[in-house]
PDB file of N, CA and C in Angstrom:
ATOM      1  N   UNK A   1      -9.160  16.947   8.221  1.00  0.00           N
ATOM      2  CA  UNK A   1      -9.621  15.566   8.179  1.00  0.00           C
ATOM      3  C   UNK A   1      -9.703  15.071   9.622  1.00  0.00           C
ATOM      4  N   UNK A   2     -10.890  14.492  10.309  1.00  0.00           N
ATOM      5  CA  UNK A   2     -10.979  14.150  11.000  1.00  0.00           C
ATOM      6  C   UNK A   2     -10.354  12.758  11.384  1.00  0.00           C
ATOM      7  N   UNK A   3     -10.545  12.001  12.708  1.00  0.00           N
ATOM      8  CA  UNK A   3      -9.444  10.783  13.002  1.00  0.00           C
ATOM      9  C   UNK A   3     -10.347   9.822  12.518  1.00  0.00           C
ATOM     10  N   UNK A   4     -11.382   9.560  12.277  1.00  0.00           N
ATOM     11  CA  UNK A   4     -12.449   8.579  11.699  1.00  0.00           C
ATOM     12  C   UNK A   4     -11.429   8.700  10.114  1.00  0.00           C
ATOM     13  N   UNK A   5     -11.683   9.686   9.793  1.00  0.00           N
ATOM     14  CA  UNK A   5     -11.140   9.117   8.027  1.00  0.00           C
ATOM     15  C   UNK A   5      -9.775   9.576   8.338  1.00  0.00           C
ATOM     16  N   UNK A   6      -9.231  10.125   8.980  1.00  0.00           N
ATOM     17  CA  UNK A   6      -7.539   9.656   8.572  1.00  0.00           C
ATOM     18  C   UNK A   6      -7.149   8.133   9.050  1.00  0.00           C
ATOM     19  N   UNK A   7      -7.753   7.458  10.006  1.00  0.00           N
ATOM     20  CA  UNK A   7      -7.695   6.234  10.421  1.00  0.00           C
ATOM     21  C   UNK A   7      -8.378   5.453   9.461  1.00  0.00           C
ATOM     22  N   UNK A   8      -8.693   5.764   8.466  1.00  0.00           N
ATOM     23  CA  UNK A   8      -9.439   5.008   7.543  1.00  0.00           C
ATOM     24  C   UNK A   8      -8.473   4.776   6.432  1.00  0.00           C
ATOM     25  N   UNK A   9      -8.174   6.135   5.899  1.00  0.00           N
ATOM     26  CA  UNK A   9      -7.135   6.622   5.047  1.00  0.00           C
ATOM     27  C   UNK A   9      -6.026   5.587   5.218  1.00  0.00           C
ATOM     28  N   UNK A  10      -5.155   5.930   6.627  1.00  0.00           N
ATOM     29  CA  UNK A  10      -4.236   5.116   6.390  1.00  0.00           C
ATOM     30  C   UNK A  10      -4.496   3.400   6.285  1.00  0.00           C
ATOM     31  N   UNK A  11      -5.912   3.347   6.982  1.00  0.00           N
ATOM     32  CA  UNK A  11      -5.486   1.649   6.605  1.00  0.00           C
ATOM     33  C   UNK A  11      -5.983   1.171   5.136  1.00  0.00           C
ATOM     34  N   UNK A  12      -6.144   2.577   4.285  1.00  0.00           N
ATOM     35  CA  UNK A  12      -6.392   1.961   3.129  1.00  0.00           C
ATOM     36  C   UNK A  12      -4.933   1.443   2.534  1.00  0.00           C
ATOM     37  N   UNK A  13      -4.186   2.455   2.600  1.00  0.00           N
ATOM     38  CA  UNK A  13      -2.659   2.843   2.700  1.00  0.00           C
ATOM     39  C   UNK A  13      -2.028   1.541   3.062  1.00  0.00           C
ATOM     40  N   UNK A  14      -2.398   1.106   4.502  1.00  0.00           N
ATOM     41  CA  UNK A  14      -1.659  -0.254   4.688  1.00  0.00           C
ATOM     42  C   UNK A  14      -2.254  -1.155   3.773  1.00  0.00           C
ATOM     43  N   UNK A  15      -3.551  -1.298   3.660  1.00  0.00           N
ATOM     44  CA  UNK A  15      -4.099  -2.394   2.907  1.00  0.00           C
ATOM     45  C   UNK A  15      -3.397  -2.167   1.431  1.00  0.00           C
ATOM     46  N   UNK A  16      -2.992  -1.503   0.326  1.00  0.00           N
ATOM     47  CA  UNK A  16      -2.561  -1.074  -0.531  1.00  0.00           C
ATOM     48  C   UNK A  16      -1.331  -1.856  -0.482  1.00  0.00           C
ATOM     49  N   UNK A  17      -0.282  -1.482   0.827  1.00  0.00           N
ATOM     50  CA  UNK A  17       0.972  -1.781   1.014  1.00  0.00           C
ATOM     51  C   UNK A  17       1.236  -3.479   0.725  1.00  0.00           C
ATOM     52  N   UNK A  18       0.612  -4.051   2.216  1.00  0.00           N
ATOM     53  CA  UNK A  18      -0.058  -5.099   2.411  1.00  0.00           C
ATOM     54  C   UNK A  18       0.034  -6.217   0.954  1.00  0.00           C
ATOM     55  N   UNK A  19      -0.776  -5.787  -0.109  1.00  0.00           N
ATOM     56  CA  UNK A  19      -1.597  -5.823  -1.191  1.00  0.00           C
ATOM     57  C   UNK A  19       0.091  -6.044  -1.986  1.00  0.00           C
ATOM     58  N   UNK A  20       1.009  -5.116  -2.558  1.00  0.00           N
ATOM     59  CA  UNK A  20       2.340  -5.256  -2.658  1.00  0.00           C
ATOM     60  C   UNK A  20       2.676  -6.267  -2.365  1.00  0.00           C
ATOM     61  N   UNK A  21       2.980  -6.627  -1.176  1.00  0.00           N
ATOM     62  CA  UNK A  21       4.118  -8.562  -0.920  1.00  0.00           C
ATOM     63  C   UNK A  21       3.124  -9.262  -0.878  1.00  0.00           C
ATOM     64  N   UNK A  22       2.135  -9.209  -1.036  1.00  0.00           N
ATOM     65  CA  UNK A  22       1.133 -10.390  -1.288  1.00  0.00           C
ATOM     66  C   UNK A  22       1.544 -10.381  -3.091  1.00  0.00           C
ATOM     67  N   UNK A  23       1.399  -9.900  -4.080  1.00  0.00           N
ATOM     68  CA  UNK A  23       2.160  -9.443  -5.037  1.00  0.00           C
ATOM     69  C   UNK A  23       3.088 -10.311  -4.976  1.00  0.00           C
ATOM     70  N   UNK A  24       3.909  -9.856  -4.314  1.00  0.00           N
ATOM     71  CA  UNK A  24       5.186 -10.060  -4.226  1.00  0.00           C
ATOM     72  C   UNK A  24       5.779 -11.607  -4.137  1.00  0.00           C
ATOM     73  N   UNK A  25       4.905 -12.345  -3.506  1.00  0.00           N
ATOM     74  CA  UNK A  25       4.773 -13.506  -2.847  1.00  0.00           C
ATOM     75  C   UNK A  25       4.192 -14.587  -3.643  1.00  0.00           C
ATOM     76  N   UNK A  26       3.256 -13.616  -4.249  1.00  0.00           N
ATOM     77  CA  UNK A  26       2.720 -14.193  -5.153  1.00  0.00           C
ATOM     78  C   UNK A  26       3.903 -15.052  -6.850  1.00  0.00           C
ATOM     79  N   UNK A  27       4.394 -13.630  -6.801  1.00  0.00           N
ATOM     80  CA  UNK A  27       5.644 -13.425  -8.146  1.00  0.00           C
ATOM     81  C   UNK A  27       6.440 -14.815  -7.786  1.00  0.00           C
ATOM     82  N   UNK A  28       6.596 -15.244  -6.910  1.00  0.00           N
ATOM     83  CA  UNK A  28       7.858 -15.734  -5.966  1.00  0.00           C
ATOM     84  C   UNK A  28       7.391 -17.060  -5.609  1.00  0.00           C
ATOM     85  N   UNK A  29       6.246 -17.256  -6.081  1.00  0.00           N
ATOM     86  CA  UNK A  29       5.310 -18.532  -5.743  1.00  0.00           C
ATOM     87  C   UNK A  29       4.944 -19.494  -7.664  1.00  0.00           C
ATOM     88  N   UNK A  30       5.026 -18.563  -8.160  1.00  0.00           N
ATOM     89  CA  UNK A  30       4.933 -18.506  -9.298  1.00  0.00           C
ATOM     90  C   UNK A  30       6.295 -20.026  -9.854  1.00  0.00           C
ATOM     91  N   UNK A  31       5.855 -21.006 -10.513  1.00  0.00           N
ATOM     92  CA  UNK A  31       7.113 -21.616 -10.663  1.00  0.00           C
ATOM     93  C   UNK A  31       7.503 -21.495 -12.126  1.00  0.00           C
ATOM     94  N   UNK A  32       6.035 -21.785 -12.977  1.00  0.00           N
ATOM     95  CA  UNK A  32       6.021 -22.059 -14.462  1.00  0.00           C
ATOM     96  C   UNK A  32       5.046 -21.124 -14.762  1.00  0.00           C
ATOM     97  N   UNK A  33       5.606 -19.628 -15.355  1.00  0.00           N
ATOM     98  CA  UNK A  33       4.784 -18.727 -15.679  1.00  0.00           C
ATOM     99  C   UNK A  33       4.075 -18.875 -17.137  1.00  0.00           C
ATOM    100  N   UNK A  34       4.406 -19.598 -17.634  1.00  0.00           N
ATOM    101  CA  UNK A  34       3.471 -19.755 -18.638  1.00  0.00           C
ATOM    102  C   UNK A  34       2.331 -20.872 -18.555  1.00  0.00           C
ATOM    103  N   UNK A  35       2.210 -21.539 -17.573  1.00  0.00           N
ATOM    104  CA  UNK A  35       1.402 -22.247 -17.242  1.00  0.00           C
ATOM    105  C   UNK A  35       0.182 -21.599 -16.110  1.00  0.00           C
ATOM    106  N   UNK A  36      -1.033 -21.438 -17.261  1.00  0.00           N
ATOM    107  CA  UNK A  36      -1.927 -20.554 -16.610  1.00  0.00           C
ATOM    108  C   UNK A  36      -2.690 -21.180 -15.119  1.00  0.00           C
ATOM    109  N   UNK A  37      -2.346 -21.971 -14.762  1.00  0.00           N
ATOM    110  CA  UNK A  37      -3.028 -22.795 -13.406  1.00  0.00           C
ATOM    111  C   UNK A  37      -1.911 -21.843 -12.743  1.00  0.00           C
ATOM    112  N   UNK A  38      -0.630 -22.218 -12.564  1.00  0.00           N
ATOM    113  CA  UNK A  38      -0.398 -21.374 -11.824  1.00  0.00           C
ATOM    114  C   UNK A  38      -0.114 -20.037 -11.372  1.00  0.00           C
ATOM    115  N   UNK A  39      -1.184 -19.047 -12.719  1.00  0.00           N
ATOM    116  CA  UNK A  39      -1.508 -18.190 -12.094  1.00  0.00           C
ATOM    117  C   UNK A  39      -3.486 -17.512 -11.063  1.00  0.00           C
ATOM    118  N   UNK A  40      -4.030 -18.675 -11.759  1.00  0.00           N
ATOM    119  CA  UNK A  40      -5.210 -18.678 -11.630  1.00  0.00           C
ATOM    120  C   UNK A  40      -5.509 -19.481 -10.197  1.00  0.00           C
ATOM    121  N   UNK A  41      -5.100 -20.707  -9.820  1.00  0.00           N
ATOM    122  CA  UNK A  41      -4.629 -20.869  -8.634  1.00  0.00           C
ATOM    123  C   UNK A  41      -3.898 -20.712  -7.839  1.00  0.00           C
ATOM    124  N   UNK A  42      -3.121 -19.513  -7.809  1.00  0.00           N
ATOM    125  CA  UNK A  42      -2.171 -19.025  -6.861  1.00  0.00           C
ATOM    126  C   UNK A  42      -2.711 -18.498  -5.570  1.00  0.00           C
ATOM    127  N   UNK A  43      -2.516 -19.136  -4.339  1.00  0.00           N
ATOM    128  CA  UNK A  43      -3.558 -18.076  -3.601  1.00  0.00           C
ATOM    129  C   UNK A  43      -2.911 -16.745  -2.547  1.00  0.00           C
ATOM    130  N   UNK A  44      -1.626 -16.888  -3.024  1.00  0.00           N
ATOM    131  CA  UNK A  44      -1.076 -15.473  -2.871  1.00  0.00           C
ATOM    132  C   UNK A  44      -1.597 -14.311  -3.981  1.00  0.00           C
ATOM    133  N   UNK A  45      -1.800 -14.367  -5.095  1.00  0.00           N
ATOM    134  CA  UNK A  45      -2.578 -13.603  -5.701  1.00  0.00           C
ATOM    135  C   UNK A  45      -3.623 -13.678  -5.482  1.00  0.00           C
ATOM    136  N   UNK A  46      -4.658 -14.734  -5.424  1.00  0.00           N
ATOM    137  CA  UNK A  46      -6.010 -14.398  -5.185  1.00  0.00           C
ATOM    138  C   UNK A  46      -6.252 -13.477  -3.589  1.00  0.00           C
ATOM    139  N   UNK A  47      -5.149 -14.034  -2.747  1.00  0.00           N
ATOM    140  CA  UNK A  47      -5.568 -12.998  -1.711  1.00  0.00           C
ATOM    141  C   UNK A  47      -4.559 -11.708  -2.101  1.00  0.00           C
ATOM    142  N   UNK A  48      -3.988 -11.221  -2.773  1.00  0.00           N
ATOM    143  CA  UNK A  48      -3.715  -9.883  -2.869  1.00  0.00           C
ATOM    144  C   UNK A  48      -4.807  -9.570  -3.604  1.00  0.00           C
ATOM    145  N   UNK A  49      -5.347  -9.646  -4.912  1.00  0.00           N
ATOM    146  CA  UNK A  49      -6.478  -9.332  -5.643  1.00  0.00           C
ATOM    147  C   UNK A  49      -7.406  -9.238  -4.741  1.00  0.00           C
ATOM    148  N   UNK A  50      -8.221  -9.336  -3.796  1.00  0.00           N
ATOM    149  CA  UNK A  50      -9.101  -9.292  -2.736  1.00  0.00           C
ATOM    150  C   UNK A  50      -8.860  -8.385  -1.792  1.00  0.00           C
ATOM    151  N   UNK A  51      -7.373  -8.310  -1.199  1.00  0.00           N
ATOM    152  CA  UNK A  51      -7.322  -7.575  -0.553  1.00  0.00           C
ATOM    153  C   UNK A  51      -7.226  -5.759  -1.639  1.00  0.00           C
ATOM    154  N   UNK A  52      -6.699  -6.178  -2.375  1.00  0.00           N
ATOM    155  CA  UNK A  52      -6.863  -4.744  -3.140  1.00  0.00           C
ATOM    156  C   UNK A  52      -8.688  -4.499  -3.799  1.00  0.00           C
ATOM    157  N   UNK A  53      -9.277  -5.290  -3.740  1.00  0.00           N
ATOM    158  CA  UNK A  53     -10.510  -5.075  -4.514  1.00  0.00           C
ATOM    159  C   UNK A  53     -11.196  -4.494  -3.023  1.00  0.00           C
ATOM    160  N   UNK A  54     -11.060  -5.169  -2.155  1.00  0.00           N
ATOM    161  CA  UNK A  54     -11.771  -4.533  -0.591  1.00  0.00           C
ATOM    162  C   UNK A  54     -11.509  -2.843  -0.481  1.00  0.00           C
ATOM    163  N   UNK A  55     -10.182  -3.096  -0.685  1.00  0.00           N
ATOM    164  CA  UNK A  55      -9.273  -1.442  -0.533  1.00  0.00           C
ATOM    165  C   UNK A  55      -9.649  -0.288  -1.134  1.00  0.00           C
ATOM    166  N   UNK A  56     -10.053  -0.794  -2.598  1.00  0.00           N
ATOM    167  CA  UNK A  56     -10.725   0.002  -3.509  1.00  0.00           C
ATOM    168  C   UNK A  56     -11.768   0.606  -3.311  1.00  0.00           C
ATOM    169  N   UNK A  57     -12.538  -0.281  -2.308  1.00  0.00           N
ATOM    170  CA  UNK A  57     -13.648   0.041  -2.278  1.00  0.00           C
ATOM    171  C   UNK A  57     -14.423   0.950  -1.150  1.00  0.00           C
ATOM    172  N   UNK A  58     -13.167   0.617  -0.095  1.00  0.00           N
ATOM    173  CA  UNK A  58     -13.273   1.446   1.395  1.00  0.00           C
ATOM    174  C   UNK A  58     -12.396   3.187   0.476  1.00  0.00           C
ATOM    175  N   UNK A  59     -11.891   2.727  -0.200  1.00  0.00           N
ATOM    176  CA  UNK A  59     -11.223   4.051  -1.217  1.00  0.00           C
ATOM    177  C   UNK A  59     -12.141   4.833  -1.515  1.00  0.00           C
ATOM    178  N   UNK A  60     -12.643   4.160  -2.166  1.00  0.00           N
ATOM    179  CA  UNK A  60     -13.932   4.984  -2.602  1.00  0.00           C
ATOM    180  C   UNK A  60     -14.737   5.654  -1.837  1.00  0.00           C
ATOM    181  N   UNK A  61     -15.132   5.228  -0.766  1.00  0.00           N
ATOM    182  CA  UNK A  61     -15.755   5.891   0.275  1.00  0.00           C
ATOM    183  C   UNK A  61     -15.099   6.965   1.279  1.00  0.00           C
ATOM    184  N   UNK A  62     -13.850   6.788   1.015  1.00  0.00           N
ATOM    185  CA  UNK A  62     -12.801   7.799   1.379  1.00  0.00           C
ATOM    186  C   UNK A  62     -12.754   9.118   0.953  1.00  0.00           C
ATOM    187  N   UNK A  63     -13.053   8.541  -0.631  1.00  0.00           N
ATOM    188  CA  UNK A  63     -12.762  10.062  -1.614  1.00  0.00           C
ATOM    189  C   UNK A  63     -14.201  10.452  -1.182  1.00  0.00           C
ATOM    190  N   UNK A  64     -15.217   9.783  -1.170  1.00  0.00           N
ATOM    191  CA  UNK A  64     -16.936  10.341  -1.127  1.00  0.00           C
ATOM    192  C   UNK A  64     -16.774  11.895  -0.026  1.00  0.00           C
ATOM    193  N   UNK A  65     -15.438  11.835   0.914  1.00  0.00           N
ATOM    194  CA  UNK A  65     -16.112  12.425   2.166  1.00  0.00           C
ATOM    195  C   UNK A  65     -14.579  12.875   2.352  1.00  0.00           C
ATOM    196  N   UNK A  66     -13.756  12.591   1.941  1.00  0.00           N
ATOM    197  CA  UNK A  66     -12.007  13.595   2.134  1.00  0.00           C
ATOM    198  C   UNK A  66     -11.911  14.056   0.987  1.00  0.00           C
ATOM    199  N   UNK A  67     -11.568  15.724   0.893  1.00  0.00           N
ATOM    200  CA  UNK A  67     -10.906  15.899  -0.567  1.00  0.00           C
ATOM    201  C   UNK A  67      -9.735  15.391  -0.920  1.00  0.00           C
ATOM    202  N   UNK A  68      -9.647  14.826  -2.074  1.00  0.00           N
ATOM    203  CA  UNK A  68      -8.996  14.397  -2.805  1.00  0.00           C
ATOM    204  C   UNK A  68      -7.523  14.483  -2.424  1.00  0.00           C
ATOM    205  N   UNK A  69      -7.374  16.190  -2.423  1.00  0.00           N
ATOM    206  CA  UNK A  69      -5.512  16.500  -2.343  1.00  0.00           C
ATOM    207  C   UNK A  69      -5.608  16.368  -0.609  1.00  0.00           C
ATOM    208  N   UNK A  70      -6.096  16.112  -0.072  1.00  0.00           N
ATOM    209  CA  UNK A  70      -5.778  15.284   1.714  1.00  0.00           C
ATOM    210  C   UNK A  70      -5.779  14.096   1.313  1.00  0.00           C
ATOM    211  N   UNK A  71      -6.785  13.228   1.148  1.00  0.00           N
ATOM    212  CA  UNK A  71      -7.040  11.835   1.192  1.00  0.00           C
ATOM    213  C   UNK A  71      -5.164  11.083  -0.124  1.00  0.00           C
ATOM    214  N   UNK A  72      -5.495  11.786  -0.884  1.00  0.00           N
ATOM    215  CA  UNK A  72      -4.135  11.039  -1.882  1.00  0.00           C
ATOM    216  C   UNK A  72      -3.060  11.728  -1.427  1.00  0.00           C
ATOM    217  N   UNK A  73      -2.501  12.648  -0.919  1.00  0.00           N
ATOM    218  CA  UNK A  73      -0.998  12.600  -0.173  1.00  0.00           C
ATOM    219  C   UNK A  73      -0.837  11.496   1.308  1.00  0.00           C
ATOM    220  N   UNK A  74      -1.591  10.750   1.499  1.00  0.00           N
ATOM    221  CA  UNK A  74      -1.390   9.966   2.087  1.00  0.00           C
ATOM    222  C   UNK A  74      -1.276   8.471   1.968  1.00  0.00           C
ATOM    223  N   UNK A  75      -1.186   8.711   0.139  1.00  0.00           N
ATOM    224  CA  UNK A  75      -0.821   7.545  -0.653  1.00  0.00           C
ATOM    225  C   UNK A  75       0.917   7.725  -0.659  1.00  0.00           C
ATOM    226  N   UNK A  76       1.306   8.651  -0.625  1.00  0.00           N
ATOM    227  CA  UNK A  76       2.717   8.620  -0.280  1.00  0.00           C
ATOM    228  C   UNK A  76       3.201   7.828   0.450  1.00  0.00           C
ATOM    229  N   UNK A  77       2.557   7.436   2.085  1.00  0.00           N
ATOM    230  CA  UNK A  77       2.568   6.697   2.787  1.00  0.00           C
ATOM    231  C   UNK A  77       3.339   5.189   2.327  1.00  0.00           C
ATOM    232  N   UNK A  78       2.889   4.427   0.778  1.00  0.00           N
ATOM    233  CA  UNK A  78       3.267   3.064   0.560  1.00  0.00           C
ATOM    234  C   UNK A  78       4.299   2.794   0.125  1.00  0.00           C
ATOM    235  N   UNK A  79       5.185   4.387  -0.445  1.00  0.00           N
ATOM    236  CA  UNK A  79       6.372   4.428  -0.749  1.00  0.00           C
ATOM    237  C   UNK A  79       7.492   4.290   0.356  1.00  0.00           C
ATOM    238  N   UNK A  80       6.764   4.129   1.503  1.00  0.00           N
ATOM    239  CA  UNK A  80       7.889   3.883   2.932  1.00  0.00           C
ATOM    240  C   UNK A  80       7.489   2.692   3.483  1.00  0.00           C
ATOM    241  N   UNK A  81       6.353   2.504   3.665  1.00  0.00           N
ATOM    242  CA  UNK A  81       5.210   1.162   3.888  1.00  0.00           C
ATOM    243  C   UNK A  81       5.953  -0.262   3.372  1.00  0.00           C
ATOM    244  N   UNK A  82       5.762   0.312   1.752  1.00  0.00           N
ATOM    245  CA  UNK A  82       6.323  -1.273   1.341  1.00  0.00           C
ATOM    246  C   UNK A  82       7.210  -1.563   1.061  1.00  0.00           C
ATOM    247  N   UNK A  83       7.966  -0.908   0.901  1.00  0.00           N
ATOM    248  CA  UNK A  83      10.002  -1.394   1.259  1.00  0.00           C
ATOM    249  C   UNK A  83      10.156  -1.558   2.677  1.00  0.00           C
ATOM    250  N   UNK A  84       9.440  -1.276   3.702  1.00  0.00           N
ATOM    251  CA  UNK A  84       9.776  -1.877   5.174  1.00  0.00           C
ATOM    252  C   UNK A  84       9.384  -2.856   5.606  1.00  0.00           C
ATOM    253  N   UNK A  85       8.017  -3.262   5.035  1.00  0.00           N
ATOM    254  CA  UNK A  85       7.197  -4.578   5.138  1.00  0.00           C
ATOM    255  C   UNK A  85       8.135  -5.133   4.313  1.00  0.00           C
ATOM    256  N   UNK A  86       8.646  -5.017   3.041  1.00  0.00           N
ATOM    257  CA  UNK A  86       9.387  -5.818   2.574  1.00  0.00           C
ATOM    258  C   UNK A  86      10.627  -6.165   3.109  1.00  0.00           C
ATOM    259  N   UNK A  87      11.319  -5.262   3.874  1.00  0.00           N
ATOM    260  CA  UNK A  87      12.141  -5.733   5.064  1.00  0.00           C
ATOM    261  C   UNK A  87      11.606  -6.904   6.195  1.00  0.00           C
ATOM    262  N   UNK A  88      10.601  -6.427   6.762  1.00  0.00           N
ATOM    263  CA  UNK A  88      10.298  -7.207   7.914  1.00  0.00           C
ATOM    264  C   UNK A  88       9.512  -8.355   7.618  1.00  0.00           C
ATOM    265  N   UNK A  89       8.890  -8.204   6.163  1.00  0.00           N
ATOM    266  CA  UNK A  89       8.463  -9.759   6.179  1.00  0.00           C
ATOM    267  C   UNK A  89       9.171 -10.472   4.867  1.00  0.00           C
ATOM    268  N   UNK A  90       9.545 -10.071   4.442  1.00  0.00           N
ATOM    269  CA  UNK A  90      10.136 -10.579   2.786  1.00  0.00           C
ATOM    270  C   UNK A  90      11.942 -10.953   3.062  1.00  0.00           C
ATOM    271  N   UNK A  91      12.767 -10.021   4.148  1.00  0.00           N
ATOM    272  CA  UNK A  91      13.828 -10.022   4.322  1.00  0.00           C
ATOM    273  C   UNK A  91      14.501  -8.749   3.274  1.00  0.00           C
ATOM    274  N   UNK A  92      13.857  -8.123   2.347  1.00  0.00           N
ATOM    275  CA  UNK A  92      14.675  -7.494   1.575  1.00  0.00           C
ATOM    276  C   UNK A  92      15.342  -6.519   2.116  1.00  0.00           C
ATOM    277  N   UNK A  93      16.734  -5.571   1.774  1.00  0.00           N
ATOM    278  CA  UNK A  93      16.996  -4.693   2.333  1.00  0.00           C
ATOM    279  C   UNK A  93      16.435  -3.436   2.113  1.00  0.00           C
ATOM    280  N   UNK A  94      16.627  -2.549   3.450  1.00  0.00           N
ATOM    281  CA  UNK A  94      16.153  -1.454   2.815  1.00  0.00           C
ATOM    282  C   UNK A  94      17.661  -0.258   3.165  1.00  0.00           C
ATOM    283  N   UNK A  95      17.649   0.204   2.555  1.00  0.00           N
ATOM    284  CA  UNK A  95      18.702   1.436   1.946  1.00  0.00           C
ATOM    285  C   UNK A  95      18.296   2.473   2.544  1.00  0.00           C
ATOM    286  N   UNK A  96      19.656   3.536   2.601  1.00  0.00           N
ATOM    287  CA  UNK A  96      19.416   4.745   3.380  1.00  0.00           C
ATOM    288  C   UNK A  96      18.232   5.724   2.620  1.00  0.00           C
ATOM    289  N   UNK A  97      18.685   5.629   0.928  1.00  0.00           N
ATOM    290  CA  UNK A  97      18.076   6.409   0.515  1.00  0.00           C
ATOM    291  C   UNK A  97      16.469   6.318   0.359  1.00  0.00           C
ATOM    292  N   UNK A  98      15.590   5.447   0.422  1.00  0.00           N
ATOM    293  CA  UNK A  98      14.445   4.904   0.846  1.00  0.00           C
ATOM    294  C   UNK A  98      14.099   5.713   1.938  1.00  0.00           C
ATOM    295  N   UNK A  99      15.096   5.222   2.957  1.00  0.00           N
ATOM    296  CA  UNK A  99      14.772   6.376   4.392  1.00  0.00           C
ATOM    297  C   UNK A  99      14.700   7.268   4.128  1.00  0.00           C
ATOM    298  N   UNK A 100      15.325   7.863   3.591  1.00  0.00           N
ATOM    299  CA  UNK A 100      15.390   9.443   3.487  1.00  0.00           C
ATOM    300  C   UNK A 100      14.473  10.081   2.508  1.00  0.00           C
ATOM    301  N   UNK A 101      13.884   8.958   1.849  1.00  0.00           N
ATOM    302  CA  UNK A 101      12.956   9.725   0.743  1.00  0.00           C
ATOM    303  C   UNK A 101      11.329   9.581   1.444  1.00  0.00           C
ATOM    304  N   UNK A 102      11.548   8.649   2.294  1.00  0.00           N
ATOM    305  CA  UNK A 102      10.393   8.092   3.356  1.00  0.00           C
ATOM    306  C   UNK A 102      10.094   9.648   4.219  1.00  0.00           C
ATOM    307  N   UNK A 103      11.135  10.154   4.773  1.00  0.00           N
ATOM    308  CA  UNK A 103      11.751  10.973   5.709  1.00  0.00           C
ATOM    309  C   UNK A 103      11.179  12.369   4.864  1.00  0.00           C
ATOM    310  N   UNK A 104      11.333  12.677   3.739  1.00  0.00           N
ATOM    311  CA  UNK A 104      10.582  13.321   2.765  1.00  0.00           C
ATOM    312  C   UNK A 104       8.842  13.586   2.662  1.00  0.00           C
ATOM    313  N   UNK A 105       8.659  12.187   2.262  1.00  0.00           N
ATOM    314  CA  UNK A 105       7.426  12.130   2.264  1.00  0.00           C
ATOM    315  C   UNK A 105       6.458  12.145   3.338  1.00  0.00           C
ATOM    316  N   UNK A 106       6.976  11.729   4.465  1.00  0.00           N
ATOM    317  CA  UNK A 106       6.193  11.998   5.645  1.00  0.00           C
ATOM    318  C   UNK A 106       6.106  13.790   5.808  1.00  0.00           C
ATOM    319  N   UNK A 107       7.456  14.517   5.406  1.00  0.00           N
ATOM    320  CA  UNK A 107       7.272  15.785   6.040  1.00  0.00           C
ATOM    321  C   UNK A 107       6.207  16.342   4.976  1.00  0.00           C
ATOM    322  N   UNK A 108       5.780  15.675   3.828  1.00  0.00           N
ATOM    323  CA  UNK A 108       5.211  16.413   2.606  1.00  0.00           C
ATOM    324  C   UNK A 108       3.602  16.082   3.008  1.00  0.00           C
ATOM    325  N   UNK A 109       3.553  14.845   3.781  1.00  0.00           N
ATOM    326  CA  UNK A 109       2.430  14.112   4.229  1.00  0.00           C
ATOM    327  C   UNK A 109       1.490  15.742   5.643  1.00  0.00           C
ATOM    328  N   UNK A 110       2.498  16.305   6.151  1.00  0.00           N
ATOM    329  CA  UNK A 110       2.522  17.005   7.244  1.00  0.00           C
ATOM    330  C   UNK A 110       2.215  18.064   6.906  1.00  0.00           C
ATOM    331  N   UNK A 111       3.441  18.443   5.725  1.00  0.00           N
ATOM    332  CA  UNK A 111       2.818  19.849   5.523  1.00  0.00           C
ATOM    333  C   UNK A 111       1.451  20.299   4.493  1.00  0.00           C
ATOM    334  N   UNK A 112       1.154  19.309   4.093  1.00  0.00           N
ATOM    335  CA  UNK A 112      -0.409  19.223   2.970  1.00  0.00           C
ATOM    336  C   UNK A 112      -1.452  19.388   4.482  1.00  0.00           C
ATOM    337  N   UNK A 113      -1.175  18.334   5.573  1.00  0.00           N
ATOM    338  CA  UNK A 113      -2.602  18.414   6.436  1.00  0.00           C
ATOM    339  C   UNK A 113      -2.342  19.651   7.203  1.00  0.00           C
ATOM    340  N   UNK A 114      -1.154  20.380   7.624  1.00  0.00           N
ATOM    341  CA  UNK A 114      -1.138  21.639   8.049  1.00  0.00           C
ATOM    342  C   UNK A 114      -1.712  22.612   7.036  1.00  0.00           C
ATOM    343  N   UNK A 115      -1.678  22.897   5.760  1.00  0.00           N
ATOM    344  CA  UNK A 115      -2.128  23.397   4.813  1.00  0.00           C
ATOM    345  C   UNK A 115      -3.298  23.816   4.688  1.00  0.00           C
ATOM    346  N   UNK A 116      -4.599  22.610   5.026  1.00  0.00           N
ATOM    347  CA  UNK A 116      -5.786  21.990   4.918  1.00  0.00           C
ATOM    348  C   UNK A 116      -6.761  22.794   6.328  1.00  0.00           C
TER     349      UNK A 116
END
């Protein structure tokens, strides 16, 4: 995979992540969940929904031109992504074992593009 689509790749990856605490923010913004205004005007969801509908779509053009088993082991990526963003912007903690499964997935991330 060249640096044009792995630089693509991952910012689908961030955008994905990203896409999560907007989610997240959204959940958390939320006061009276059965009251459909505030989910239809929420604009922490409307901008996660956007940002994931964009994502999808640069996705798509991802898969057009990376095979598949390159382009999706680098979806692994959001399993370290968004528990750290959720650290650094949400405050949540993050745990050793996260790291270490992060620490995992990067080497699994490594050895698929050595593979390739």
């Amino acid at each position: 995979m060249n640096l044009l689509f792995s630089s693509i790749t991952i910012l689908c990856v961030l955008g994905i992540s990203l896409g999560q605490i907007l989610f997240k923010k959204s959940a958390n913004s939320i006061t009276d969940a059965s009251n459909w205004q505030h989910w239809v005007f929420n604009g922490w969801l409307i901008a996660a929904l956007a940002l994931y509908g964009i994502t999808t779509l640069v996705w798509i053009w991802v898969l057009r031109n990376v095979p598949l088993h390159l382009a999706y082991s680098f979806m692994g990526l959001a399993f370290l992504l968004v528990p750290c963003l959720g650290w650094l912007l949400l405050g949540e903690p993050v745990r050793w074992p996260t790291l270490a499964g992060g620490a995992l997935i990067l080497a699994g991330i490594a050895l698929t593009s050595l593979a390739s």
